[in-house]
N, C-alpha and C. Protein backbone atom coordinates (compact mmCIF):
# COMPACT_ATOMS: atom_id res chain seq x y z
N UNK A 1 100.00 62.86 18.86
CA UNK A 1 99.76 62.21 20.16
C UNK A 1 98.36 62.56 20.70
N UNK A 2 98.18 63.45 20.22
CA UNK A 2 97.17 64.18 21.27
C UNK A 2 95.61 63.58 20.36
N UNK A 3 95.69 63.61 18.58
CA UNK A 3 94.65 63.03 18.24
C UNK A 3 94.28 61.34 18.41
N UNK A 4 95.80 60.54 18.92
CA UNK A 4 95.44 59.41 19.54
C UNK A 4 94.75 59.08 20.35
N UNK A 5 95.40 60.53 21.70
CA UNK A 5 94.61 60.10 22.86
C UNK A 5 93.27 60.18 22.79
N UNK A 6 92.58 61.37 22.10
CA UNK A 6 91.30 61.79 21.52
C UNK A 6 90.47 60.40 20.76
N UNK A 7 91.57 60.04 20.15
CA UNK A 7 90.88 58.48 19.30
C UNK A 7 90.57 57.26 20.43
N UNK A 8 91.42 57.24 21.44
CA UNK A 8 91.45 56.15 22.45
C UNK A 8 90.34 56.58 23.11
N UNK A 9 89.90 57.86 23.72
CA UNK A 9 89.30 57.83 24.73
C UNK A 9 87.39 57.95 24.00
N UNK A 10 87.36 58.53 22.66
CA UNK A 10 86.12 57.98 21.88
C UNK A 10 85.54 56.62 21.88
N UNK A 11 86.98 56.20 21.49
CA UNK A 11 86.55 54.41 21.42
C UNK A 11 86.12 53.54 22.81
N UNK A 12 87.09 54.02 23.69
CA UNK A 12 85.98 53.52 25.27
C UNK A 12 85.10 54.03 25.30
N UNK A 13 84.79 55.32 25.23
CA UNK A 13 83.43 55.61 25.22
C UNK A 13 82.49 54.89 24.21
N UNK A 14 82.54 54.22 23.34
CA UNK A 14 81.69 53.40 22.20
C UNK A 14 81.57 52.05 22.76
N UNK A 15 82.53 51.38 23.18
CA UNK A 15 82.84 49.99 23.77
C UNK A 15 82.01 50.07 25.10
N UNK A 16 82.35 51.19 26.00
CA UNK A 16 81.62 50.84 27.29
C UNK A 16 79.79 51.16 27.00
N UNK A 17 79.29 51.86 25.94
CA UNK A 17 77.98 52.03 25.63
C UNK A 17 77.69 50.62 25.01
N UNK A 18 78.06 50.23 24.17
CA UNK A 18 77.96 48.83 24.18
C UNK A 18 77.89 47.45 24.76
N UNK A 19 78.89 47.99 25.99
CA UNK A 19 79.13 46.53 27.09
C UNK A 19 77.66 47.11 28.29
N UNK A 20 77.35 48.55 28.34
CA UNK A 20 76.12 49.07 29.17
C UNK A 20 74.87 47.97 28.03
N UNK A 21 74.83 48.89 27.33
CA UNK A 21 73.56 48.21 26.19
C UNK A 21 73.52 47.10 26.53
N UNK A 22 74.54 45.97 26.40
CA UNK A 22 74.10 44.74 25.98
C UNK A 22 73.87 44.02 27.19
N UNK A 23 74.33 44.38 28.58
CA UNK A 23 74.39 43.84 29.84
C UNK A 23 73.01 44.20 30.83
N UNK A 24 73.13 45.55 30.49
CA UNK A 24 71.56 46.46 30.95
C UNK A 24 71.03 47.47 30.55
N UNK A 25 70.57 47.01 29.00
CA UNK A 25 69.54 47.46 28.04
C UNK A 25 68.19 48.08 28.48
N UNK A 26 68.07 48.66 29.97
CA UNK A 26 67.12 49.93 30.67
C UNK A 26 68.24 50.61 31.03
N UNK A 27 69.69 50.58 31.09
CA UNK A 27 70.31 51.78 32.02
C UNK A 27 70.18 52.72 31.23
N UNK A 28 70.13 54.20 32.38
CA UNK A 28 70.00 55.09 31.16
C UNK A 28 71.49 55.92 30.61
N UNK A 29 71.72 56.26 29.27
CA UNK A 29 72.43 56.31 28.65
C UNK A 29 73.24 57.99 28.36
N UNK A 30 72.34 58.56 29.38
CA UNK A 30 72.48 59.99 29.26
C UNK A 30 73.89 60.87 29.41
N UNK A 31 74.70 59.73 30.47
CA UNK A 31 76.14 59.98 30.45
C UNK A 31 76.53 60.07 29.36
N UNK A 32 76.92 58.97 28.95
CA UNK A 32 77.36 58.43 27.42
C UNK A 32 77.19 59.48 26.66
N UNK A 33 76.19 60.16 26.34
CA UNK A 33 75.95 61.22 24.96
C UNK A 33 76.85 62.19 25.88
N UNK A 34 76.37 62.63 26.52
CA UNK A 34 77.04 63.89 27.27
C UNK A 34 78.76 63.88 27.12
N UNK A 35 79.34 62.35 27.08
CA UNK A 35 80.67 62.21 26.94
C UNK A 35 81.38 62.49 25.86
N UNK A 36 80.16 61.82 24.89
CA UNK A 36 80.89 61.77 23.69
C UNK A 36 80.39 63.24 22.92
N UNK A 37 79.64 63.76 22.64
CA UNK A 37 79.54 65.49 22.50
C UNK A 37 80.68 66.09 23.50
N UNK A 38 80.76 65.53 24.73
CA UNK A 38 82.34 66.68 24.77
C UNK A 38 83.34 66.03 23.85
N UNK A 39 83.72 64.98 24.12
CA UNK A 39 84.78 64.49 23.57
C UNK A 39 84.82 64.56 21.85
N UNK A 40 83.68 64.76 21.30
CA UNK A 40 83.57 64.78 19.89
C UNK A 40 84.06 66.64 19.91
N UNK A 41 83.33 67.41 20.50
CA UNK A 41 83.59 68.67 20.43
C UNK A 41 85.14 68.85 20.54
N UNK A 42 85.90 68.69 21.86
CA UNK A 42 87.00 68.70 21.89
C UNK A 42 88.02 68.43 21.10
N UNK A 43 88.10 67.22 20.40
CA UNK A 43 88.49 66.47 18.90
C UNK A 43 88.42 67.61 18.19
N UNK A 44 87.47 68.05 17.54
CA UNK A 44 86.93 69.54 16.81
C UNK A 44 87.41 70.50 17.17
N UNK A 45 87.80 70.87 18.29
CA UNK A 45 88.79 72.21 18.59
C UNK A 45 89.86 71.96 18.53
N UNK A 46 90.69 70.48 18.97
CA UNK A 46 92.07 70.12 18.96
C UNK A 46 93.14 70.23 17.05
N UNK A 47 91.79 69.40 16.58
CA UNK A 47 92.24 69.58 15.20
C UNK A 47 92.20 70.74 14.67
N UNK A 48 90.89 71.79 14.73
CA UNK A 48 91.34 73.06 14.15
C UNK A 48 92.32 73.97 14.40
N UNK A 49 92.72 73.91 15.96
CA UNK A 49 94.13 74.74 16.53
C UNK A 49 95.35 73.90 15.93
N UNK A 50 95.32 72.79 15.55
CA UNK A 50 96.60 72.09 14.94
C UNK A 50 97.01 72.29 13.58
N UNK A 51 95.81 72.64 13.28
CA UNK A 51 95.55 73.05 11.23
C UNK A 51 96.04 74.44 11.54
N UNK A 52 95.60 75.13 12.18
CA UNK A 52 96.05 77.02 12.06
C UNK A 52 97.37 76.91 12.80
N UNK A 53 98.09 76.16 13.52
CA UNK A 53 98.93 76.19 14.40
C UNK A 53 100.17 75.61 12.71
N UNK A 54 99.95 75.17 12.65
CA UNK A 54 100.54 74.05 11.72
C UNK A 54 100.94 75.36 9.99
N UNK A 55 99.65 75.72 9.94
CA UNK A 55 100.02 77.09 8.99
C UNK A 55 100.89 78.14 9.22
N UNK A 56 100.96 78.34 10.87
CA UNK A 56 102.27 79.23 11.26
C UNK A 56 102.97 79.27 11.21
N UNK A 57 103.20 78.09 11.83
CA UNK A 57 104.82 77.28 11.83
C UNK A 57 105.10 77.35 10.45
N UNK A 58 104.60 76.70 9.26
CA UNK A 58 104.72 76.96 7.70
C UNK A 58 105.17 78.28 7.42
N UNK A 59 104.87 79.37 7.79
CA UNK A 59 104.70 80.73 7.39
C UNK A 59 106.45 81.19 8.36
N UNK A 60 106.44 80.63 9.33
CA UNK A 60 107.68 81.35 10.06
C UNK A 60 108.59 80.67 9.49
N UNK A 61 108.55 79.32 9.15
CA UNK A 61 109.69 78.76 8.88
C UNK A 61 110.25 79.31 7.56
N UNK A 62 109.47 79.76 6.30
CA UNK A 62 109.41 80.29 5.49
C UNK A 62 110.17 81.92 5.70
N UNK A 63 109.84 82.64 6.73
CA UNK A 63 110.00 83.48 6.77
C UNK A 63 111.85 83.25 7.78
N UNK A 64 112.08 82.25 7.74
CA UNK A 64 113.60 81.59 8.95
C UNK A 64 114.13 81.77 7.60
N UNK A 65 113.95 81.01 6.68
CA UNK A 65 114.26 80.50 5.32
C UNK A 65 115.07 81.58 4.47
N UNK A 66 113.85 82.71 4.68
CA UNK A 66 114.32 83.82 3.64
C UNK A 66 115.15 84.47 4.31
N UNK A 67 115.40 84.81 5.98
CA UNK A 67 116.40 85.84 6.59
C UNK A 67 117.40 84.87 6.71
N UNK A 68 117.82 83.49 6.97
CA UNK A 68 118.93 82.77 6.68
C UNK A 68 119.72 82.87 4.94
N UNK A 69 118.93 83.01 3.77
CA UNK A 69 119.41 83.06 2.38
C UNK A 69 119.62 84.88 2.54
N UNK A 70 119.09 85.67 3.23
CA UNK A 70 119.62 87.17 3.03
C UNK A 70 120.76 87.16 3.83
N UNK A 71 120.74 86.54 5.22
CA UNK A 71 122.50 86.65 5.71
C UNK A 71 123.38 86.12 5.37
N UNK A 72 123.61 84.93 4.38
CA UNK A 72 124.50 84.18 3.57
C UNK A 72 125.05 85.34 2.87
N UNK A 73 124.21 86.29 2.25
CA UNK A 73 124.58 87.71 1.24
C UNK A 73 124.79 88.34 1.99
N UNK A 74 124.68 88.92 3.18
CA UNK A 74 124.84 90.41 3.89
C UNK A 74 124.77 89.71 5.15
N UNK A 75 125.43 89.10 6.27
CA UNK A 75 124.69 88.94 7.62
C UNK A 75 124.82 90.05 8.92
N UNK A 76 125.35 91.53 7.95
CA UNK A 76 125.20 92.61 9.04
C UNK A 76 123.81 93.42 8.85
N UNK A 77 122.74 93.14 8.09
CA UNK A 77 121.21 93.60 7.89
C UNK A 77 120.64 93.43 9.01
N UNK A 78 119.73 94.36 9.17
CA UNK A 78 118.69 93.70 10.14
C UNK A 78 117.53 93.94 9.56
N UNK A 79 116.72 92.70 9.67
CA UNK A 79 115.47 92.35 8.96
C UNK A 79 114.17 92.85 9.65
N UNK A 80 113.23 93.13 9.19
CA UNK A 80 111.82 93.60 9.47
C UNK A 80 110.94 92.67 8.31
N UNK A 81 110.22 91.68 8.91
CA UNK A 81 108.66 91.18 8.19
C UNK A 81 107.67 91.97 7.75
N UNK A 82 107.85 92.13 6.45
CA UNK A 82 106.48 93.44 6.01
C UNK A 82 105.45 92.86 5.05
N UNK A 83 104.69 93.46 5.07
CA UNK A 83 103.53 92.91 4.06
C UNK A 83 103.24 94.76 3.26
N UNK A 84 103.50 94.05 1.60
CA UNK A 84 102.71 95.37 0.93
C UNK A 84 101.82 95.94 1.04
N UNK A 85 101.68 97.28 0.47
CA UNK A 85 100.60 97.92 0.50
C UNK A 85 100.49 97.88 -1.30
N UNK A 86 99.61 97.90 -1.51
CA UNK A 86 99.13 98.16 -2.97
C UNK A 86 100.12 99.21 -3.83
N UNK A 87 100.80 100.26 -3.26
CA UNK A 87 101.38 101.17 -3.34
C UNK A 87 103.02 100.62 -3.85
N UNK A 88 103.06 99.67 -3.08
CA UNK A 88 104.54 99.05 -2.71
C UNK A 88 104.03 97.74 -3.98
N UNK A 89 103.11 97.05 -3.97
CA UNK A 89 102.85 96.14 -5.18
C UNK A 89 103.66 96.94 -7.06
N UNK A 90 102.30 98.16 -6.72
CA UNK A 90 102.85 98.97 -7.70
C UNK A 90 104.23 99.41 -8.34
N UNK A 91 104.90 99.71 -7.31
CA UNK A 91 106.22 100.06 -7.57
C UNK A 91 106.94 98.94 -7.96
N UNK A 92 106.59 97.75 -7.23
CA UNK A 92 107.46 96.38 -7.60
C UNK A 92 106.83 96.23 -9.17
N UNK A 93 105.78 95.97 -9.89
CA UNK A 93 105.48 95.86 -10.83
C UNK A 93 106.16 96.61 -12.13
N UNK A 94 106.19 98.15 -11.26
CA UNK A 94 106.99 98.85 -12.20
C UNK A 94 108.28 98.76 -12.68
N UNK A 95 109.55 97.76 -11.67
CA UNK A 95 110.25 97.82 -11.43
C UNK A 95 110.19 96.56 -12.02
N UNK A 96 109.51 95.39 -11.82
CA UNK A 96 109.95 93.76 -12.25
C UNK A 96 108.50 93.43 -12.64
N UNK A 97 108.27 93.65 -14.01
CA UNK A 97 107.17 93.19 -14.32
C UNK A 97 106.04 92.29 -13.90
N UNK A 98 107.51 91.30 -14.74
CA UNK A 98 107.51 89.65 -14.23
C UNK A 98 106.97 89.48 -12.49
N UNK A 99 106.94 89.75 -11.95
CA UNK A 99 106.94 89.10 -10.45
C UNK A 99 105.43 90.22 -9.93
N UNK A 100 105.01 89.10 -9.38
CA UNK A 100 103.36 89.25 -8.16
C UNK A 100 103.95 89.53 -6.62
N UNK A 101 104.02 90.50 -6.29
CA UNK A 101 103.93 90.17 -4.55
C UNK A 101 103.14 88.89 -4.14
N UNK A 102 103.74 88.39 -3.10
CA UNK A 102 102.69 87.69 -1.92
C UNK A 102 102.43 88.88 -1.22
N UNK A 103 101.63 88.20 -0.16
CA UNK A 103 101.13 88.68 1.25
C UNK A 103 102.46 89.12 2.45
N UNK A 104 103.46 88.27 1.41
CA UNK A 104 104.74 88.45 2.80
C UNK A 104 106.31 88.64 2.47
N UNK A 105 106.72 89.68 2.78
CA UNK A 105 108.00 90.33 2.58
C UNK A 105 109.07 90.25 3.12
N UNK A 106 110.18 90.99 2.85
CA UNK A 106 111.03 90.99 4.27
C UNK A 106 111.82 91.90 3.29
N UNK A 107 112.39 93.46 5.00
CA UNK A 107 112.99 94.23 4.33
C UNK A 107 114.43 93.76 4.56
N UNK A 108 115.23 94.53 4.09
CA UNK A 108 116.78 93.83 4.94
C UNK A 108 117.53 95.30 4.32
N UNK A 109 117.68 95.97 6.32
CA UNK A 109 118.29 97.27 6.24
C UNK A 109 119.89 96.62 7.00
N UNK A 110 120.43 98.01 5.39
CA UNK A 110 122.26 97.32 6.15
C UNK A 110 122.78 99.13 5.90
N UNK A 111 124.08 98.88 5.82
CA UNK A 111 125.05 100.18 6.12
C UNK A 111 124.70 100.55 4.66
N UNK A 112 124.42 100.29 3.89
CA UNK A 112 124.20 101.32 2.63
C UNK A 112 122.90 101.45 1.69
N UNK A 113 122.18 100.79 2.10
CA UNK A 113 120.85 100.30 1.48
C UNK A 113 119.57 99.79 1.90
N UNK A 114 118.50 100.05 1.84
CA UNK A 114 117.34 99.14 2.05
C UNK A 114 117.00 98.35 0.53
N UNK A 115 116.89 96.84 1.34
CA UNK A 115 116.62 96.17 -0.30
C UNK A 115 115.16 95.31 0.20
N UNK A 116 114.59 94.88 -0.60
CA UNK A 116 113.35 94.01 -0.43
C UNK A 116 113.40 92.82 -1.03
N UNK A 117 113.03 91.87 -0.18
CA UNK A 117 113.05 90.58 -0.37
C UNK A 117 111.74 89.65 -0.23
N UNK A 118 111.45 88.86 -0.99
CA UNK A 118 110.66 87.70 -1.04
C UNK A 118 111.17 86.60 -0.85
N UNK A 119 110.90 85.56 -0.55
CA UNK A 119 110.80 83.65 -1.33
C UNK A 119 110.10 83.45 -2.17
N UNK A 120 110.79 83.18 -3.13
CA UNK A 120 110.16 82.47 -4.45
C UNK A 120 109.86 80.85 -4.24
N UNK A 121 109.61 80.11 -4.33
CA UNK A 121 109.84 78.68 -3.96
C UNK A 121 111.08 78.23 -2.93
N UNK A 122 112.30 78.05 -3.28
CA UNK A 122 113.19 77.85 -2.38
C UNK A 122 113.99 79.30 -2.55
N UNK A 123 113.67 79.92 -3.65
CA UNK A 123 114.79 81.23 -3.48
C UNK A 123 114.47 82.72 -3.28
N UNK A 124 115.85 83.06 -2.52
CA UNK A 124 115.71 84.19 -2.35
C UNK A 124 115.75 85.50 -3.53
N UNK A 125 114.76 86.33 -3.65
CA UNK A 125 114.62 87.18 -4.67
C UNK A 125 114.73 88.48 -4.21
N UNK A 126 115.71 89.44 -4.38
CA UNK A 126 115.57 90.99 -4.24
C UNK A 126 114.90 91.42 -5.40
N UNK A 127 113.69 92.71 -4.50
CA UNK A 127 112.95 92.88 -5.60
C UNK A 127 112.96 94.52 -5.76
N UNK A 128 113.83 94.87 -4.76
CA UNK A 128 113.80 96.76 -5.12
C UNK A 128 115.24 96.96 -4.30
N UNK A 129 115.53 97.72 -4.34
CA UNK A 129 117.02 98.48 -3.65
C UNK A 129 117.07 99.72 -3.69
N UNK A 130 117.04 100.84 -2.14
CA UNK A 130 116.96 101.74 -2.26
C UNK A 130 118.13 102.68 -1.53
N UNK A 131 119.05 102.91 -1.98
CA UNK A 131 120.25 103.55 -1.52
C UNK A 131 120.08 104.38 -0.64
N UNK A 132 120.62 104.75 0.96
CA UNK A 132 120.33 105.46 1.90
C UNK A 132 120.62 106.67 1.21
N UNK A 133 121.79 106.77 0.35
CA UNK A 133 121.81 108.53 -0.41
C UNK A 133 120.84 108.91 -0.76
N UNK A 134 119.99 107.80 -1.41
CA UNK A 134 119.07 108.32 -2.36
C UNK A 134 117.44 108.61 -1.84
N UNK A 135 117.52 108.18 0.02
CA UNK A 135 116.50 108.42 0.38
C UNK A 135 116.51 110.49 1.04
N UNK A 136 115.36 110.29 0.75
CA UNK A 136 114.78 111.68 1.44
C UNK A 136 114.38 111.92 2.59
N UNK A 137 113.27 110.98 2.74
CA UNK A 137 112.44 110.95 4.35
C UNK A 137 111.86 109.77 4.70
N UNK A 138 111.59 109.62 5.62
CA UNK A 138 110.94 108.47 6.45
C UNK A 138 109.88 108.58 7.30
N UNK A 139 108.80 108.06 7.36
CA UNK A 139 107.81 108.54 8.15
C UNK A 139 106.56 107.28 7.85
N UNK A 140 105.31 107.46 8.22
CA UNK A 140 104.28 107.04 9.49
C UNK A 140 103.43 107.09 8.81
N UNK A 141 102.19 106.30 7.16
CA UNK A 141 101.34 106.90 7.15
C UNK A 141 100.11 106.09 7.18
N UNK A 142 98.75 106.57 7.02
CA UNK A 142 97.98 106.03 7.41
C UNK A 142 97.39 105.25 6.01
N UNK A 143 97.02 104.35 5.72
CA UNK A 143 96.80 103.76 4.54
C UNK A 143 94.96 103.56 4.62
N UNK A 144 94.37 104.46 3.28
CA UNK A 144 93.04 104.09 4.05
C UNK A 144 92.44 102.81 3.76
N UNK A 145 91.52 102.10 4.11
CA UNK A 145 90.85 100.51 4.26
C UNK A 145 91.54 99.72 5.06
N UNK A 146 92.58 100.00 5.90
CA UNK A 146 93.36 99.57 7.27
C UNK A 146 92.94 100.23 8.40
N UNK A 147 92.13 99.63 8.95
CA UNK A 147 91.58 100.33 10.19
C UNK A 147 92.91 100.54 11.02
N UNK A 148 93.41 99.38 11.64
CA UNK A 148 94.34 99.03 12.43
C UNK A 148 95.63 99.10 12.29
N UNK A 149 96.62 99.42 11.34
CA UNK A 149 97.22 99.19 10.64
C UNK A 149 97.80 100.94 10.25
N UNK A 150 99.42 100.91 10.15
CA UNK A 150 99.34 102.13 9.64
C UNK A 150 101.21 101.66 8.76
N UNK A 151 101.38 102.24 7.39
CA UNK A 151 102.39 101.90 7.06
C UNK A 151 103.77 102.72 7.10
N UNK A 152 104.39 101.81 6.88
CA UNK A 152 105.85 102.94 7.17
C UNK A 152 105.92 103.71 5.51
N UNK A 153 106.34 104.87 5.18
CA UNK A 153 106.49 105.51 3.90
C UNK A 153 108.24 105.69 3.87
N UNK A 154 108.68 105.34 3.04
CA UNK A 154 109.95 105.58 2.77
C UNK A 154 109.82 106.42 1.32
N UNK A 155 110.27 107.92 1.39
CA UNK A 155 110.65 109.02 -0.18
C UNK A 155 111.60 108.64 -0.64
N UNK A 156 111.96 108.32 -1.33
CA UNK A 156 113.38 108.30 -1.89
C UNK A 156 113.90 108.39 -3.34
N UNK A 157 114.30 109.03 -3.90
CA UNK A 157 114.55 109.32 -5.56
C UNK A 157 115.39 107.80 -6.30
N UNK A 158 114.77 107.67 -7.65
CA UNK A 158 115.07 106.79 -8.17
C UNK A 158 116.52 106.70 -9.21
N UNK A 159 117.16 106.23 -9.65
CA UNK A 159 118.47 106.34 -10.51
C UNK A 159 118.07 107.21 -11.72
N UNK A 160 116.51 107.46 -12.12
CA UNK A 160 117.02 107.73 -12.99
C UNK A 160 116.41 109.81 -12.48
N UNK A 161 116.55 109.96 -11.27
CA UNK A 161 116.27 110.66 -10.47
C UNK A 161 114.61 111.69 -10.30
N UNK A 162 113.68 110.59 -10.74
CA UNK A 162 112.57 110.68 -9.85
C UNK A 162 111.95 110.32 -8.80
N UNK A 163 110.93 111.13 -8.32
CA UNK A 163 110.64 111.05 -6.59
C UNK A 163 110.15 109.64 -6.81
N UNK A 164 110.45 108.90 -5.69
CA UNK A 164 108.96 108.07 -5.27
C UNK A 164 109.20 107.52 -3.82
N UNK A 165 108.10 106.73 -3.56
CA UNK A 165 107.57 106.54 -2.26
C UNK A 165 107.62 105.10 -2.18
N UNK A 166 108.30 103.90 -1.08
CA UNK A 166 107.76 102.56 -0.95
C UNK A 166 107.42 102.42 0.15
N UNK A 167 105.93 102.12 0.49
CA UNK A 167 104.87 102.03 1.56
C UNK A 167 105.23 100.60 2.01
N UNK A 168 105.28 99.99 3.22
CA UNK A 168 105.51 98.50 3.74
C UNK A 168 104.39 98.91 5.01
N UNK A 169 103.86 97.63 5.11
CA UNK A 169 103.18 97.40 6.96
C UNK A 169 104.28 96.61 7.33
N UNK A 170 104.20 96.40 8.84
CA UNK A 170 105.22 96.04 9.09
C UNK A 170 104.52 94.98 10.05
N UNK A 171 104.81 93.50 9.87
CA UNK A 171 104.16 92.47 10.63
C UNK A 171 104.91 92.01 12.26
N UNK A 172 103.95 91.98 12.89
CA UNK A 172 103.91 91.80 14.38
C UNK A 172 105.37 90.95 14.23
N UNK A 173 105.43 90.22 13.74
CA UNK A 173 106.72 89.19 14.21
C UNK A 173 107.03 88.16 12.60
N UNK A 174 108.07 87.78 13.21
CA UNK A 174 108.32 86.59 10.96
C UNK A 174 107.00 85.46 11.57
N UNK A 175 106.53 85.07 10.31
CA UNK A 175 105.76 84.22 10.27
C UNK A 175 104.08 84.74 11.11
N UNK A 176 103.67 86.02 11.19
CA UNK A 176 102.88 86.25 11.55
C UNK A 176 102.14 87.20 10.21
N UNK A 177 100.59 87.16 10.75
CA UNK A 177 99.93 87.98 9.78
C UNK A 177 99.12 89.06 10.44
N UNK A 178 99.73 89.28 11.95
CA UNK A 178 99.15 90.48 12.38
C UNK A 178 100.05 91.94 11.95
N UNK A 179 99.03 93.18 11.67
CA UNK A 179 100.07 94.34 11.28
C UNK A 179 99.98 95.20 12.30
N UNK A 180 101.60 95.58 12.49
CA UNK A 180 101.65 96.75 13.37
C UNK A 180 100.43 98.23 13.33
N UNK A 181 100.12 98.37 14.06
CA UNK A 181 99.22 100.14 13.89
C UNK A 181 100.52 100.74 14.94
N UNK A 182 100.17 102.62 15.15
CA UNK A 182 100.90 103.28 15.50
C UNK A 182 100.87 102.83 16.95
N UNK A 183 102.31 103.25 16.79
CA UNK A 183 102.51 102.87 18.44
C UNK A 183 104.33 102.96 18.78
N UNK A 184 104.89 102.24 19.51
CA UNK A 184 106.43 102.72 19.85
C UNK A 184 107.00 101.61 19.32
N UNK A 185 106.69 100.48 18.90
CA UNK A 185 107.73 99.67 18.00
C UNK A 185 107.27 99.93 16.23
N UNK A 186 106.36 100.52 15.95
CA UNK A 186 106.43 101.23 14.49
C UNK A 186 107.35 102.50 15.17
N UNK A 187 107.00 103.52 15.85
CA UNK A 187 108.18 105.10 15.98
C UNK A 187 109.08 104.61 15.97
N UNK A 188 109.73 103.51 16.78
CA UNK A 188 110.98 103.43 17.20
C UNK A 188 111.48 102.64 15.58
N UNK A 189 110.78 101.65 14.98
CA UNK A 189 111.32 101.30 13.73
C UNK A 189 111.54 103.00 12.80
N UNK A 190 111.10 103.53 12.43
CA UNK A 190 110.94 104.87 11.92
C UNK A 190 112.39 105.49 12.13
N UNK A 191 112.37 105.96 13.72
CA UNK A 191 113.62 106.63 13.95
C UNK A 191 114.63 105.92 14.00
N UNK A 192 114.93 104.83 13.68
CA UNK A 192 115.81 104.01 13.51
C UNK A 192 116.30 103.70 11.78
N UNK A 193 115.26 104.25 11.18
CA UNK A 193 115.68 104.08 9.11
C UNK A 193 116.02 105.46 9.05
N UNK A 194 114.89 106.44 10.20
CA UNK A 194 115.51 108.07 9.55
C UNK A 194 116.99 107.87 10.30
N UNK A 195 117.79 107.37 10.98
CA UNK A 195 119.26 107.45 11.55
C UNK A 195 120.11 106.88 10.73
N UNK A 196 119.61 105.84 10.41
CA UNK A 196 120.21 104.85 9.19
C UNK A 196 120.57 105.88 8.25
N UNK A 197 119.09 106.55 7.73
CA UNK A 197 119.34 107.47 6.20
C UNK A 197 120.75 108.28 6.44
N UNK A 198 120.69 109.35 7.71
CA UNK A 198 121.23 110.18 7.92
C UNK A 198 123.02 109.74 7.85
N UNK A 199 122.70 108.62 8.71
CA UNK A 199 124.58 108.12 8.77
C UNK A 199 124.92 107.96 7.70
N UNK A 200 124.03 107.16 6.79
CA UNK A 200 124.59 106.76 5.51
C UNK A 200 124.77 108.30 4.65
């Protein structure tokens, strides 16, 4: 709608420089430019907020997508949007060759487990599972080349009972690409997996 109205109100502006021109070819024309540089500019900001606006919506719906196919399996989880750390790439690699992280995750903590999840095209893929028995600790760390940004560290021993560590950032909201840094909704996520560990 909005690039219509943008299209309508260009085109009077072209038509009435024309019906000026051809009627009184000395008026001066200085309005006219002045109109159409806003109105051309404006056009130019409307469309680029609709292109990045339009990628969000893509990215959340995506991210609706994958916590609707994890509660079909479990719908007592509660989900957190994370993005890897190189650390957390690693481990997935080690774990599933086959498979690349994206940029965008999702954890899904329930009464006995933290598991990790992607979208693959339309499906949902668990790509690690980490048994609350089998965790150790939980905590806060700082990842360096993230200014802003600090990740959650989960210890936890593996089945075949070595240590390891899966690092997540944890994104502002689903469908966003801002990352949490320290503050009281990373603590409060924190003391909420170390309670989890403990009950379980």
């Amino acid at each position: 709608m909005l690039r219509w109205v943008l299209l309508g109100i260009w085109t009077a502006l072209v038509v009435s420089r024309i019906v000026v021109v051809a009627s009184a070819p000395h008026t001066g024309l200085t309005f006219f430019g002045i109109a159409e540089a806003v109105a051309v500019t404006v056009g130019v900001a409307a469309v680029v907020v609709a292109v990045v606006r339009a990628r969000s919506v893509r990215r959340r719906r995506a991210d609706e997508a994958l916590a609707l196919a994890i509660r079909r399996i479990d719908p007592t989880v509660w989900l957190v949007p994370a993005a890897p750390t190189p650390e957390l790439r690693a481990d997935v690699h080690d774990a599933r060759p086959e498979v690349t992280l994206g940029d965008r995750v999702t954890w899904a903590f329930g009464a006995t487990e933290a598991s990790l999840w992607e979208l693959e095209e339309r499906r949902a893929t668990r790509l690690l599972v980490i048994r609350w028995s089998r965790m150790v600790h939980v905590g806060i760390e700082d990842v360096t080349g993230q200014r802003n940004a600090s990740a959650v560290a989960m210890h936890y021993v593996r089945p075949d009972d070595t240590a390891a560590v899966a690092t997540f950032f944890v994104r502002a909201a689903p469908g966003s690409r801002r990352l949490l840094g320290r503050g009281p909704r990373l603590t409060r996520l924190v003391a909420d997996l170390a309670r989890e560990r403990i009950v379980a």
